[in-house]
N, C-alpha and C. Protein backbone atom coordinates (compact mmCIF):
# COMPACT_ATOMS: atom_id res chain seq x y z
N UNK A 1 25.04 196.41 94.01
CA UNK A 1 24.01 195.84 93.12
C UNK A 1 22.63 196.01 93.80
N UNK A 2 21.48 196.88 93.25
CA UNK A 2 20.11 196.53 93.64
C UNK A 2 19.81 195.17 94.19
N UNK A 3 19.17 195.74 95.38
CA UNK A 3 18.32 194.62 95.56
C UNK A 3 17.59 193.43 95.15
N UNK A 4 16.75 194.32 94.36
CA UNK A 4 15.66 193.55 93.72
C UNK A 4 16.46 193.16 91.92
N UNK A 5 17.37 192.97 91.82
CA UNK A 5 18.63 192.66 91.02
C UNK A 5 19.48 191.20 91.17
N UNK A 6 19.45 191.41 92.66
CA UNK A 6 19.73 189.90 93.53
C UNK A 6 19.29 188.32 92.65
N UNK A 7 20.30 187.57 93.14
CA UNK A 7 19.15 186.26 93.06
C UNK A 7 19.01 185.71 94.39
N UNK A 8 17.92 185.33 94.45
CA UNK A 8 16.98 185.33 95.77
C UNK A 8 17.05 183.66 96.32
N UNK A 9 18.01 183.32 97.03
CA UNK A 9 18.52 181.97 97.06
C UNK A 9 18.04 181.73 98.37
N UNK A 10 16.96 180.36 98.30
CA UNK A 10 16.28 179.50 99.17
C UNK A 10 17.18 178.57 99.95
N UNK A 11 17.88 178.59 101.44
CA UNK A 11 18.48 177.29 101.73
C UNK A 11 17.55 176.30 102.30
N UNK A 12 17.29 174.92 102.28
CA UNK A 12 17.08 174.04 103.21
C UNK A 12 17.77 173.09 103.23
N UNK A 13 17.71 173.00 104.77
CA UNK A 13 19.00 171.79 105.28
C UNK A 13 18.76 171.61 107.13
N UNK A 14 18.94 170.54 107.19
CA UNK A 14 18.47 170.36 109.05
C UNK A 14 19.99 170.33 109.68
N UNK A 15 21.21 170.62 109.05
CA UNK A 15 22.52 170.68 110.26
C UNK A 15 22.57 172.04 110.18
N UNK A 16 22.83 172.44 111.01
CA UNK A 16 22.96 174.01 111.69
C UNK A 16 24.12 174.27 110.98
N UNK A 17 25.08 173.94 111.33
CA UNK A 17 26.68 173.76 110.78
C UNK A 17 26.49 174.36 109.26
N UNK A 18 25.92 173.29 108.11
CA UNK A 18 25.85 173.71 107.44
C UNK A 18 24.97 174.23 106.52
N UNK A 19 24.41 174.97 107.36
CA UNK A 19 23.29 175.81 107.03
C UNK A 19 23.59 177.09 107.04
N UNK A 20 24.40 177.25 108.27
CA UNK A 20 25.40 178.29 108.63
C UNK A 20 26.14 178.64 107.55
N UNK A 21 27.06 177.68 107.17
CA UNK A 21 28.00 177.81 105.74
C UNK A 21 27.27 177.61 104.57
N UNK A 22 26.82 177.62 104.04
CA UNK A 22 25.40 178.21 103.32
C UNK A 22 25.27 179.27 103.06
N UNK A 23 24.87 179.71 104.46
CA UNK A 23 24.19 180.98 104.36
C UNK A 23 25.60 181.90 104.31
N UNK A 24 26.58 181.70 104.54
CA UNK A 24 28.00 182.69 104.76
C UNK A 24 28.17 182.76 103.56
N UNK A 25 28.40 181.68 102.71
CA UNK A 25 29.07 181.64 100.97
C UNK A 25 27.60 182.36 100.36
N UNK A 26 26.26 181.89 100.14
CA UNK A 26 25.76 183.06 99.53
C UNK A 26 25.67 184.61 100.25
N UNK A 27 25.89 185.07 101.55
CA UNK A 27 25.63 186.51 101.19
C UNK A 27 27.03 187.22 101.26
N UNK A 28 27.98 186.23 100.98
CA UNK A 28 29.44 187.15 100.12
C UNK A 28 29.39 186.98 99.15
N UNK A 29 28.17 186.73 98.12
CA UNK A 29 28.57 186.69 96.64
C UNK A 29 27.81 187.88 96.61
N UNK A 30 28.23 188.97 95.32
CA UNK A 30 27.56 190.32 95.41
C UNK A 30 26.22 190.84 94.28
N UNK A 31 26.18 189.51 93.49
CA UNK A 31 25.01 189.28 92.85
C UNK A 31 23.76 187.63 93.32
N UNK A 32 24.18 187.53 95.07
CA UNK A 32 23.27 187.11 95.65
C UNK A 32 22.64 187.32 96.65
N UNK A 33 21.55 186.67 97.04
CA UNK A 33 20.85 187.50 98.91
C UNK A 33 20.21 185.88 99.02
N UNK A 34 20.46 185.96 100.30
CA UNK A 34 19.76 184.78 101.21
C UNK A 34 18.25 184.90 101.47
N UNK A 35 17.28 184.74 101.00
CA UNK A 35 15.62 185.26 100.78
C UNK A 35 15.14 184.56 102.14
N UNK A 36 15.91 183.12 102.36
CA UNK A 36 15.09 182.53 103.60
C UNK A 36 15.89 181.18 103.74
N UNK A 37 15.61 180.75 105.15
CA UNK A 37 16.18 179.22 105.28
C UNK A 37 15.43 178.51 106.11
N UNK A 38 15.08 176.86 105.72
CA UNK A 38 14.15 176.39 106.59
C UNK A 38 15.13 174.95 107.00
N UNK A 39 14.34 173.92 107.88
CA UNK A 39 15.16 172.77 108.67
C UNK A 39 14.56 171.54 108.20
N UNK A 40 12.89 171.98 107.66
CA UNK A 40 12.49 170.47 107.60
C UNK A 40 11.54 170.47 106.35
N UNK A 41 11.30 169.42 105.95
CA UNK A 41 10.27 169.71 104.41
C UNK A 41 8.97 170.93 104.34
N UNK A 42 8.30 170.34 105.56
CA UNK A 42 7.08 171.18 105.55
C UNK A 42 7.20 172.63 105.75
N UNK A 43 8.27 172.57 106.67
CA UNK A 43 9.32 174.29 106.74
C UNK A 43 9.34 174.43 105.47
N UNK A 44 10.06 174.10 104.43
CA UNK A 44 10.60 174.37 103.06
C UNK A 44 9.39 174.88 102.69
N UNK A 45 7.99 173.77 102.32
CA UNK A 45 6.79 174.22 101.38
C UNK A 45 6.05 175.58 101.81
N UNK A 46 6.17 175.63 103.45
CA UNK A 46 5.46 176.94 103.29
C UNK A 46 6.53 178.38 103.38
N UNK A 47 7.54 178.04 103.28
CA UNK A 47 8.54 179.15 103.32
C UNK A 47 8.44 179.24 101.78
N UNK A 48 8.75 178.78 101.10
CA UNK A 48 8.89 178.76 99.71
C UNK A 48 7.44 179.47 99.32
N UNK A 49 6.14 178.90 99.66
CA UNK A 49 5.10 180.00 99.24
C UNK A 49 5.10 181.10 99.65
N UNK A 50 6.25 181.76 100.91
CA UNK A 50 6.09 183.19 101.73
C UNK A 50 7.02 183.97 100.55
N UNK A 51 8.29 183.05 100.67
CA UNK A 51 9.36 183.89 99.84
C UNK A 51 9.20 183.99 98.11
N UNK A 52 9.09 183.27 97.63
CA UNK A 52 8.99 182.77 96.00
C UNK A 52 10.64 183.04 95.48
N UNK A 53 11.18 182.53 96.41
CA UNK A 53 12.95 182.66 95.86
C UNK A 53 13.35 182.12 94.50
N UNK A 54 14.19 182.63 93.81
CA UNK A 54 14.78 182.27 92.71
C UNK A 54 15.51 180.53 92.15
N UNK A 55 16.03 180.63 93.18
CA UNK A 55 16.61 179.65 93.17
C UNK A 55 16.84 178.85 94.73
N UNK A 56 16.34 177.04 94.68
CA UNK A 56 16.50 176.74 96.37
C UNK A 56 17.23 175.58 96.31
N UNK A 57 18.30 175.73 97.45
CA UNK A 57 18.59 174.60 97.44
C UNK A 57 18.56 173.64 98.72
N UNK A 58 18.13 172.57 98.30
CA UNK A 58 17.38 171.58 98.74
C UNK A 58 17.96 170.34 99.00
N UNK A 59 18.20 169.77 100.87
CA UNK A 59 19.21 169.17 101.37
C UNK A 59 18.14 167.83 100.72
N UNK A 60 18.98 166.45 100.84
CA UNK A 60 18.37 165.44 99.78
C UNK A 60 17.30 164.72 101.20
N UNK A 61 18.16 164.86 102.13
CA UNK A 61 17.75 163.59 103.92
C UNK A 61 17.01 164.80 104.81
N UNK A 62 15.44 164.99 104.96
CA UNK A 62 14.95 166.40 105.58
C UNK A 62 14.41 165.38 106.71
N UNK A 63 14.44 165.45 108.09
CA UNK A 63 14.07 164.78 109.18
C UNK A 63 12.46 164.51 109.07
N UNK A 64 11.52 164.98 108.40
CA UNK A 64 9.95 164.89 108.22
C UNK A 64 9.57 164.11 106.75
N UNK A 65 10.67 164.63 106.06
CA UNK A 65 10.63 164.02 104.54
C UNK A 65 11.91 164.01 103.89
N UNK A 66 11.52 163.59 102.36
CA UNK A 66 13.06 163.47 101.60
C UNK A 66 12.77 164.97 101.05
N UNK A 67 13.69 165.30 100.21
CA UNK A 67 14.19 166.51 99.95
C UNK A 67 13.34 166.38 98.23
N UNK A 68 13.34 165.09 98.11
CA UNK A 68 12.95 164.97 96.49
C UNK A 68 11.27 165.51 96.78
N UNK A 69 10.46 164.82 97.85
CA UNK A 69 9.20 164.82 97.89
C UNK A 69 8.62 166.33 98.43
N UNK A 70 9.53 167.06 99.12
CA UNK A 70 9.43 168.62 99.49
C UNK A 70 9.26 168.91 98.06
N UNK A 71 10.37 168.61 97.14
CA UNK A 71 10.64 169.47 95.67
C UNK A 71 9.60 169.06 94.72
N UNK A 72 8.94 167.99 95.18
CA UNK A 72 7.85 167.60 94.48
C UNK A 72 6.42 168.39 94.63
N UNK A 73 6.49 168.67 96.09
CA UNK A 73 5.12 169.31 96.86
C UNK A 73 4.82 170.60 96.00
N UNK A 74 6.41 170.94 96.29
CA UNK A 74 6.85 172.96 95.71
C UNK A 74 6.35 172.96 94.23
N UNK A 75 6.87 172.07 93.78
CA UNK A 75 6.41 171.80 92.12
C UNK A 75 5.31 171.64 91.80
N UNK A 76 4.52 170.70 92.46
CA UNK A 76 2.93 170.40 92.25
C UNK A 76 2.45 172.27 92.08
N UNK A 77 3.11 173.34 92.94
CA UNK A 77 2.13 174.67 93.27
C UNK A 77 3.18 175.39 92.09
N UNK A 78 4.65 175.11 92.50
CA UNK A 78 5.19 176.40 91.70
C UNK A 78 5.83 175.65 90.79
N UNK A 79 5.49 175.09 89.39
CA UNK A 79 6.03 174.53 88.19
C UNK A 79 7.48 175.20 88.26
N UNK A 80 7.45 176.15 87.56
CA UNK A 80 8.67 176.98 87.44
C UNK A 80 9.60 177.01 88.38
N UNK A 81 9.75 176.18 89.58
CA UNK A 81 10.57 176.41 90.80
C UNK A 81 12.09 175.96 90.40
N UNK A 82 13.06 176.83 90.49
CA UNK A 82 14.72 175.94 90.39
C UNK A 82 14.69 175.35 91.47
N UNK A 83 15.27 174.15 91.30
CA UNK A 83 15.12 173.60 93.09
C UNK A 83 16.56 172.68 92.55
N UNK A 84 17.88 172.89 93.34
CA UNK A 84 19.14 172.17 93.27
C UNK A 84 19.15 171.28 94.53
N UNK A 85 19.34 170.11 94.30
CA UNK A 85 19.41 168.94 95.15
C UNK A 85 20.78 169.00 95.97
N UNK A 86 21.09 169.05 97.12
CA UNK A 86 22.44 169.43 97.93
C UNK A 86 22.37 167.84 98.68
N UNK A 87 23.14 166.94 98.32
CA UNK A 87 23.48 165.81 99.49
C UNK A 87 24.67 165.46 99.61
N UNK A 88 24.80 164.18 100.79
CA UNK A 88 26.39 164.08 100.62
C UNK A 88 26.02 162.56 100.05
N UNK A 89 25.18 161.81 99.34
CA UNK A 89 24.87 161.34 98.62
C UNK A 89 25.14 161.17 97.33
N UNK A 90 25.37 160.12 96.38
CA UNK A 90 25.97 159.89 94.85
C UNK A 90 24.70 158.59 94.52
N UNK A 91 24.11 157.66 95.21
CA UNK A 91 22.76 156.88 95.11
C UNK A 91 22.21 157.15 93.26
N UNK A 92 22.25 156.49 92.86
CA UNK A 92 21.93 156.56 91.01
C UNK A 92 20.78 156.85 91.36
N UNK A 93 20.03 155.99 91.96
CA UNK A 93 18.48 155.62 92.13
C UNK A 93 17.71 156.89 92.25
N UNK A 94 18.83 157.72 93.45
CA UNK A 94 18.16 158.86 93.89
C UNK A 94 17.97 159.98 92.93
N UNK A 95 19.22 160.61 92.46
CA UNK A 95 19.39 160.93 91.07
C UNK A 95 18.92 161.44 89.99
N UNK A 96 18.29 159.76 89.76
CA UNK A 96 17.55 159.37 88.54
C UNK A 96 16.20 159.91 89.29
N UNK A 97 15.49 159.77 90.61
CA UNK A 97 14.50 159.96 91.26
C UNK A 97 14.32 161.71 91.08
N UNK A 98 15.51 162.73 91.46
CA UNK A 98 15.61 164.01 91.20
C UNK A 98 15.43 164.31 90.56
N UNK A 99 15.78 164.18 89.58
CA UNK A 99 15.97 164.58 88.24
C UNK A 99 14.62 164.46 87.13
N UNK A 100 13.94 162.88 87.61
CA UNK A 100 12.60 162.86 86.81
C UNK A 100 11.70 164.01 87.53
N UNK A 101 11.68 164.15 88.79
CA UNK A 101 10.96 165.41 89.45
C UNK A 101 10.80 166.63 89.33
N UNK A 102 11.84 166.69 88.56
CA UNK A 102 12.39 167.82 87.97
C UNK A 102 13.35 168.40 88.63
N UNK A 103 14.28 168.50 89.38
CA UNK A 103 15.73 168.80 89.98
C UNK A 103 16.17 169.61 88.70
N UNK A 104 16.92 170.84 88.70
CA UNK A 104 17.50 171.40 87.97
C UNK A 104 19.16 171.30 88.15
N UNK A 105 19.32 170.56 89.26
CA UNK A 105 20.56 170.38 89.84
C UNK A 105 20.82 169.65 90.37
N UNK A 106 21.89 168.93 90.89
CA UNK A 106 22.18 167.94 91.66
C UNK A 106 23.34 167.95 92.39
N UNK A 107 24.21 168.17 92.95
CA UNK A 107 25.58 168.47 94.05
C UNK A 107 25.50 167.64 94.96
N UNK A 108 26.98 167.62 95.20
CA UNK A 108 27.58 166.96 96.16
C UNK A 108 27.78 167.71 97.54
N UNK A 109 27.88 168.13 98.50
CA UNK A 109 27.76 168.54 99.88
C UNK A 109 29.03 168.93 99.65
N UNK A 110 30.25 168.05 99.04
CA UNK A 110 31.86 168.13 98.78
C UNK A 110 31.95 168.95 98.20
N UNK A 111 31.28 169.56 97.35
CA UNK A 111 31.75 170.64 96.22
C UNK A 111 32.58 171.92 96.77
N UNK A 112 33.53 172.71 96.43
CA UNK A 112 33.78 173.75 96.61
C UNK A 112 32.97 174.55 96.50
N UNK A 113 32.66 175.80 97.51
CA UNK A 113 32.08 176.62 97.40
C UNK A 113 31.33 177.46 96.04
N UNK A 114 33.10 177.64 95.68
CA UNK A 114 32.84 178.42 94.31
C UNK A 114 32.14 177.81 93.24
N UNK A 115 32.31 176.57 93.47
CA UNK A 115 31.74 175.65 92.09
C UNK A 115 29.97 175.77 92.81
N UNK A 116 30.04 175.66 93.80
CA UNK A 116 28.35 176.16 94.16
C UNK A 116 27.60 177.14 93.73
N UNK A 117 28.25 177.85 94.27
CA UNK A 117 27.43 179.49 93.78
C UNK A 117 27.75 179.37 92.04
N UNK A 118 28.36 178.66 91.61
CA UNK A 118 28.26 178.99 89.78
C UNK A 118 27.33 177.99 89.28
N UNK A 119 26.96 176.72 90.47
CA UNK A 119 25.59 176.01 90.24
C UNK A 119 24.59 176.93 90.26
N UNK A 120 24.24 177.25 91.01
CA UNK A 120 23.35 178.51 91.11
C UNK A 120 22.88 179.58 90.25
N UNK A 121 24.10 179.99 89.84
CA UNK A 121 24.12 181.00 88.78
C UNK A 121 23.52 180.45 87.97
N UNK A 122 24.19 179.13 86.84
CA UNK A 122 23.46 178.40 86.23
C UNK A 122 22.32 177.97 85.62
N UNK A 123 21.63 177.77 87.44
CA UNK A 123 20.21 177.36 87.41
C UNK A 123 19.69 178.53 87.29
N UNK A 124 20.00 179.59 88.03
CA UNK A 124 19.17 180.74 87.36
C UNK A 124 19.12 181.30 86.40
N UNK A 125 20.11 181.42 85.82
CA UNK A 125 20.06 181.30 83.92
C UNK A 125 19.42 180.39 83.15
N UNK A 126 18.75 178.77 84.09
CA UNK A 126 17.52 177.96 83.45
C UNK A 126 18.42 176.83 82.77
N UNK A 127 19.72 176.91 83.12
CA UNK A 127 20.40 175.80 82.47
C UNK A 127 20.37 174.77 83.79
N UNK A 128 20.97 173.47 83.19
CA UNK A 128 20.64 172.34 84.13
C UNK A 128 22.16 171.51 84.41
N UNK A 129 22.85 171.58 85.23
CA UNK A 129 24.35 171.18 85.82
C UNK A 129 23.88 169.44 86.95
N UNK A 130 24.53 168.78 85.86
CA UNK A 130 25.22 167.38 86.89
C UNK A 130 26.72 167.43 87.18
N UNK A 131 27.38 167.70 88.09
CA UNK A 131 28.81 167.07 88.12
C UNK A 131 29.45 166.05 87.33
N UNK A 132 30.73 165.94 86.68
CA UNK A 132 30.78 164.64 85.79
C UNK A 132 30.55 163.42 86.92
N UNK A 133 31.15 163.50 88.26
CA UNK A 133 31.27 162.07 88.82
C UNK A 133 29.57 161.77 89.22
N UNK A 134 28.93 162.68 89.14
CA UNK A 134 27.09 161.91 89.58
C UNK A 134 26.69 161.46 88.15
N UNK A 135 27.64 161.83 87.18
CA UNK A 135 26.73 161.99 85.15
C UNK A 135 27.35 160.47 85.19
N UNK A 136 28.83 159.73 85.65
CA UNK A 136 29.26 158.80 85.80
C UNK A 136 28.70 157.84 86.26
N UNK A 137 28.24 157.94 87.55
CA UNK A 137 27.93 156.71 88.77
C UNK A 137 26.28 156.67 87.81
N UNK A 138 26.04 157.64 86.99
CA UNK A 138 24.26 157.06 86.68
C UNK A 138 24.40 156.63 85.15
N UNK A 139 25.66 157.19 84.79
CA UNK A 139 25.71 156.05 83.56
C UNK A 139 26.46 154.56 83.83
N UNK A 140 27.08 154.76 84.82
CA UNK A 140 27.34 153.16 85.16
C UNK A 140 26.16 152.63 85.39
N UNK A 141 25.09 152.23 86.22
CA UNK A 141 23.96 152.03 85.89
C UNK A 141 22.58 151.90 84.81
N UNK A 142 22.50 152.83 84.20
CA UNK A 142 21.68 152.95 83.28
C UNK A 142 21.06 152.27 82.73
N UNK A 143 21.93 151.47 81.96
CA UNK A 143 21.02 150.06 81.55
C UNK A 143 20.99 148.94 82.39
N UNK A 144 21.07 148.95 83.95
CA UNK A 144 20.75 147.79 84.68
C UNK A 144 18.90 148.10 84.93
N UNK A 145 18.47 146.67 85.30
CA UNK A 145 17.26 146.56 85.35
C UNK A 145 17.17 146.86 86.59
N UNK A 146 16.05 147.92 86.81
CA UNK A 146 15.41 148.40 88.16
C UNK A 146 14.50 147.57 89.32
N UNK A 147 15.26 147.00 90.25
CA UNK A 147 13.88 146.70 91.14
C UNK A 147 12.57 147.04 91.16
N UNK A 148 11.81 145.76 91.20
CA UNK A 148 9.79 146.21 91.18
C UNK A 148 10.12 146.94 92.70
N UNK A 149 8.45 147.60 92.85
CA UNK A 149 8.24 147.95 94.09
C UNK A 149 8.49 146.95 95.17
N UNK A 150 7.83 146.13 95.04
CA UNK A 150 7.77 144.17 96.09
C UNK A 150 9.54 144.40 95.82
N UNK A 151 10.03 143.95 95.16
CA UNK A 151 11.23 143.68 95.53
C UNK A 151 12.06 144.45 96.38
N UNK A 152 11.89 146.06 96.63
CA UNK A 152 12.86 147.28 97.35
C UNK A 152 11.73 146.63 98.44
N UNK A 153 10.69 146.49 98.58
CA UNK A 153 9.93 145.88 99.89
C UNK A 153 11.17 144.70 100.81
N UNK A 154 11.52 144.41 100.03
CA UNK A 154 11.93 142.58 100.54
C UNK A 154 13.50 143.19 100.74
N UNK A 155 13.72 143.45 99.89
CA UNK A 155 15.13 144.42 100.56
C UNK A 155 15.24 145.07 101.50
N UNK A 156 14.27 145.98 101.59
CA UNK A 156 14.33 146.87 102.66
C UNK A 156 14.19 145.66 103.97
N UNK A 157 12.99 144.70 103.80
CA UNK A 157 13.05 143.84 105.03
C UNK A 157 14.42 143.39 105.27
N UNK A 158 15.38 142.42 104.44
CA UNK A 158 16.10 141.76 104.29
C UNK A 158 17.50 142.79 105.58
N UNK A 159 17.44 143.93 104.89
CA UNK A 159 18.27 145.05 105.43
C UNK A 159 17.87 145.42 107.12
N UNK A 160 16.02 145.19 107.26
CA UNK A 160 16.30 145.38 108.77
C UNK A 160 16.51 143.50 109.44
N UNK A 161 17.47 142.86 109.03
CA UNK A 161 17.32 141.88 109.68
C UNK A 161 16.26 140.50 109.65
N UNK A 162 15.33 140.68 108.96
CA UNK A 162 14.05 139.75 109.25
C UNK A 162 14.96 138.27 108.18
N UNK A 163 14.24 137.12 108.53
CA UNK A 163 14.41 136.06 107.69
C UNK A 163 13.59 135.73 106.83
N UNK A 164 13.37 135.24 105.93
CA UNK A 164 12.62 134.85 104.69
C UNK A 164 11.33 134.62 105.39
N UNK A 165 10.55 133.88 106.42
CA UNK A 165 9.89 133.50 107.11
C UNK A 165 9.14 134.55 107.39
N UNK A 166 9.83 135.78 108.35
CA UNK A 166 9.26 136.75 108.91
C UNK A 166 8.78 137.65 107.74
N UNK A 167 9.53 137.83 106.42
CA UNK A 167 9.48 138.87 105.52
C UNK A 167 7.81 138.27 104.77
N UNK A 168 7.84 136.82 104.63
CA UNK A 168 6.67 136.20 103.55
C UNK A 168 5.43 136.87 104.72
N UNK A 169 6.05 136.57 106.13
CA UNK A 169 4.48 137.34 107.18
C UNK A 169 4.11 138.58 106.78
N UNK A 170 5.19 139.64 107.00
CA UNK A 170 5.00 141.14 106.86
C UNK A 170 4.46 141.11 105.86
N UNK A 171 4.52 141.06 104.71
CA UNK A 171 4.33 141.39 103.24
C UNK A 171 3.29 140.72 102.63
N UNK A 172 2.69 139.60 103.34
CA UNK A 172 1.84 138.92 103.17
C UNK A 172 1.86 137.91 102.02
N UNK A 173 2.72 137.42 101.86
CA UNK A 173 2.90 136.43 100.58
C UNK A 173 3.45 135.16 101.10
N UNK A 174 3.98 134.58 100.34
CA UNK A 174 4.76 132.75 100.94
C UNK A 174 5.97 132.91 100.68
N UNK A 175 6.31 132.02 101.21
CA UNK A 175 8.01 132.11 101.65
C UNK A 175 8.59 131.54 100.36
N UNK A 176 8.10 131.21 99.64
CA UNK A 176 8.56 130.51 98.16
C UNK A 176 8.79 131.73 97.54
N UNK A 177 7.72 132.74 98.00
CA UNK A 177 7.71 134.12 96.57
C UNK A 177 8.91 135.08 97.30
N UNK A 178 9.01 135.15 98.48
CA UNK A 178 9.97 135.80 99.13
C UNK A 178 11.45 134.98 98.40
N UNK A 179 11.59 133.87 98.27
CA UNK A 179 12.47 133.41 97.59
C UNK A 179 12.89 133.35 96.40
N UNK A 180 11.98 134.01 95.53
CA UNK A 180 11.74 134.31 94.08
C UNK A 180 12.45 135.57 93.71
N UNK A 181 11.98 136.66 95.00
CA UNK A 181 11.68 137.80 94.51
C UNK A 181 13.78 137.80 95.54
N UNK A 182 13.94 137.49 96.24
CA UNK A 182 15.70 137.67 96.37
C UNK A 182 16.69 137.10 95.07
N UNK A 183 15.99 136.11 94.98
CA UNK A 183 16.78 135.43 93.52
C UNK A 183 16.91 136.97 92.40
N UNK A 184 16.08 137.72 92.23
CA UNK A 184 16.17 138.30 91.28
C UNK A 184 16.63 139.90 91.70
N UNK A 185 16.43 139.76 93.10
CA UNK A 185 17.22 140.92 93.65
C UNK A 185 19.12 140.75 93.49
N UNK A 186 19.24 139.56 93.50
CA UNK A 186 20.46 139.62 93.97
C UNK A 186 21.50 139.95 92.17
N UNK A 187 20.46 139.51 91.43
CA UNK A 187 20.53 139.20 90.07
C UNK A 187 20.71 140.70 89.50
N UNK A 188 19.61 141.23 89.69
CA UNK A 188 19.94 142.66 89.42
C UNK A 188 21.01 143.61 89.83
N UNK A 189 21.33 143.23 91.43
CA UNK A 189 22.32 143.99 91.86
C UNK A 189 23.38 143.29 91.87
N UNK A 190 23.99 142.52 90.91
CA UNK A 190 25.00 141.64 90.88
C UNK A 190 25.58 141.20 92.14
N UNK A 191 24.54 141.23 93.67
CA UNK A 191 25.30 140.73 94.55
C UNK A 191 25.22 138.98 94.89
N UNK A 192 26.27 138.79 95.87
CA UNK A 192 26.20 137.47 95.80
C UNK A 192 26.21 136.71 97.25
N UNK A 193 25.05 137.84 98.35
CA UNK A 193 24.59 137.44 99.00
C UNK A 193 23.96 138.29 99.62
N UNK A 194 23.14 138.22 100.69
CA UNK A 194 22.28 139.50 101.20
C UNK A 194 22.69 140.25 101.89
N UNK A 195 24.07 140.10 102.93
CA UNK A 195 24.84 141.32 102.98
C UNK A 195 24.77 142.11 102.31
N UNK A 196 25.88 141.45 100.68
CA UNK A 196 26.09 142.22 99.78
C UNK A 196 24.85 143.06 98.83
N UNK A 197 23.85 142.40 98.75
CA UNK A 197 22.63 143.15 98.29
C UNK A 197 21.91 144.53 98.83
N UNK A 198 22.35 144.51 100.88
CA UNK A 198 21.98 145.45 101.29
C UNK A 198 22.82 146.43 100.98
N UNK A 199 24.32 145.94 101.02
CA UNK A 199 25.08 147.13 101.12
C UNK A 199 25.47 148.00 99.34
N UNK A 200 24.62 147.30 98.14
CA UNK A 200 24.61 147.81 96.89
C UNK A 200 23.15 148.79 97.14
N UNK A 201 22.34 148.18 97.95
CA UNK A 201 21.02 148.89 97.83
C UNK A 201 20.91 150.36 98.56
N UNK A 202 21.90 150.28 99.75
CA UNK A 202 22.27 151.44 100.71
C UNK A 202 22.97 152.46 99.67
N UNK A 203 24.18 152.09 98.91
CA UNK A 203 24.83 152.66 98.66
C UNK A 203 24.56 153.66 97.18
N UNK A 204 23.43 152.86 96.22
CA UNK A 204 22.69 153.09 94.96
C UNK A 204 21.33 154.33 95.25
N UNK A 205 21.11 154.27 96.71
CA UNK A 205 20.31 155.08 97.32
C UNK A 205 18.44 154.12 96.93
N UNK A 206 18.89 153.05 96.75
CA UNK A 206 17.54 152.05 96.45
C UNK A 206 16.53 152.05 97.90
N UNK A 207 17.01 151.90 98.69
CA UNK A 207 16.81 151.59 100.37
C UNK A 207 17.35 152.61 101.11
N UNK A 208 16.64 152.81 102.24
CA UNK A 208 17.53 154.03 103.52
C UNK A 208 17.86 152.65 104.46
N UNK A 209 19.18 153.01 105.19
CA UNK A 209 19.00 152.17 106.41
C UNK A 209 18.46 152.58 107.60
């Protein structure tokens, strides 16, 4: 197959490992070529203006940035960019975060190979692929009510440890509103204590730990 026939597939991802396997499964497919691979967001944005690859796919956790806000940068310059979201991540929050950004894709890290490269294909044909189990975990969600900003604030504190006390300091409010704003955290995430709130917020992709 010509070269310039190829589809011109962007990797980014910061494990070597599988970056490596990546790069092995696209250049044994015989209607693909590996155009370029980078490790960290800002790697991605200016590789992506060197190469103008077809299609990239884009690890979700980049050691400088998230993978959504790289795909955001690329987008702000190249509208038209396919950009497939690669994590070992299922997070609704995140997802839903991809996807409004415009993500043309979304995968699991788990996927079989083959089912990869036919993501790909896909996206370069301009069609748009969720897995059923990520189309699942975000319609289980869907109609729950979303944390305000202040509230993923107080979570996120809650998650590194701080007490109601320390969180009303950081954030600058009173310890009454810090108590307001968990009441309705816990409410939303049907948990039924702040363990359990961190470990719905970790797992929904609401919070990083």
């Amino acid at each position: 197959m010509a070269e310039s026939a190829k589809i011109r597939v962007f990797s980014v991802d910061d494990h070597p490992l599988l970056q490596e396997g990546i790069a092995t499964v696209i250049r044994n497919q015989p209607d693909m070529l590996l155009a370029a691979e980078a490790s960290n967001g800002r790697e991605a944005i200016q590789r992506f203006r060197e190469h103008a690859p077809d299609v990239t796919l884009m690890d979700l956790r980049l050691p400088d940035m998230s993978g959504i806000d790289a795909m955001i940068a690329i987008r702000s310059e190249f509208p038209e960019a396919r950009i497939i979201i690669l994590t070992t991540f299922a997070g609704d929050v995140e997802i839903q975060r991809a996807l409004e950004a415009g993500a043309r894709a979304y995968v699991l890290k788990s996927m079989p190979p083959k089912e990869l490269v036919e993501v790909v294909r896909q996206v370069y044909a301009g069609k748009k692929r969720i897995p059923a189990e990520i189309a699942a975990h975000l319609a289980e969600h869907y109609s729950d009510e979303s944390l305000t900003g202040r509230e993923v604030e107080v979570l996120q504190q809650i998650a590194g440890g701080n007490r109601n006390r320390d969180i009303a300091e950081k954030l600058f409010i009173t310890e009454e509103t810090v108590k307001v704003h968990i009441k309705h955290i816990m409410e939303k995430l049907g948990a039924t204590d702040r363990t359990q709130a961190v470990a719905i917020g970790v797992r929904r992709g609401i919070i990083q730990l």
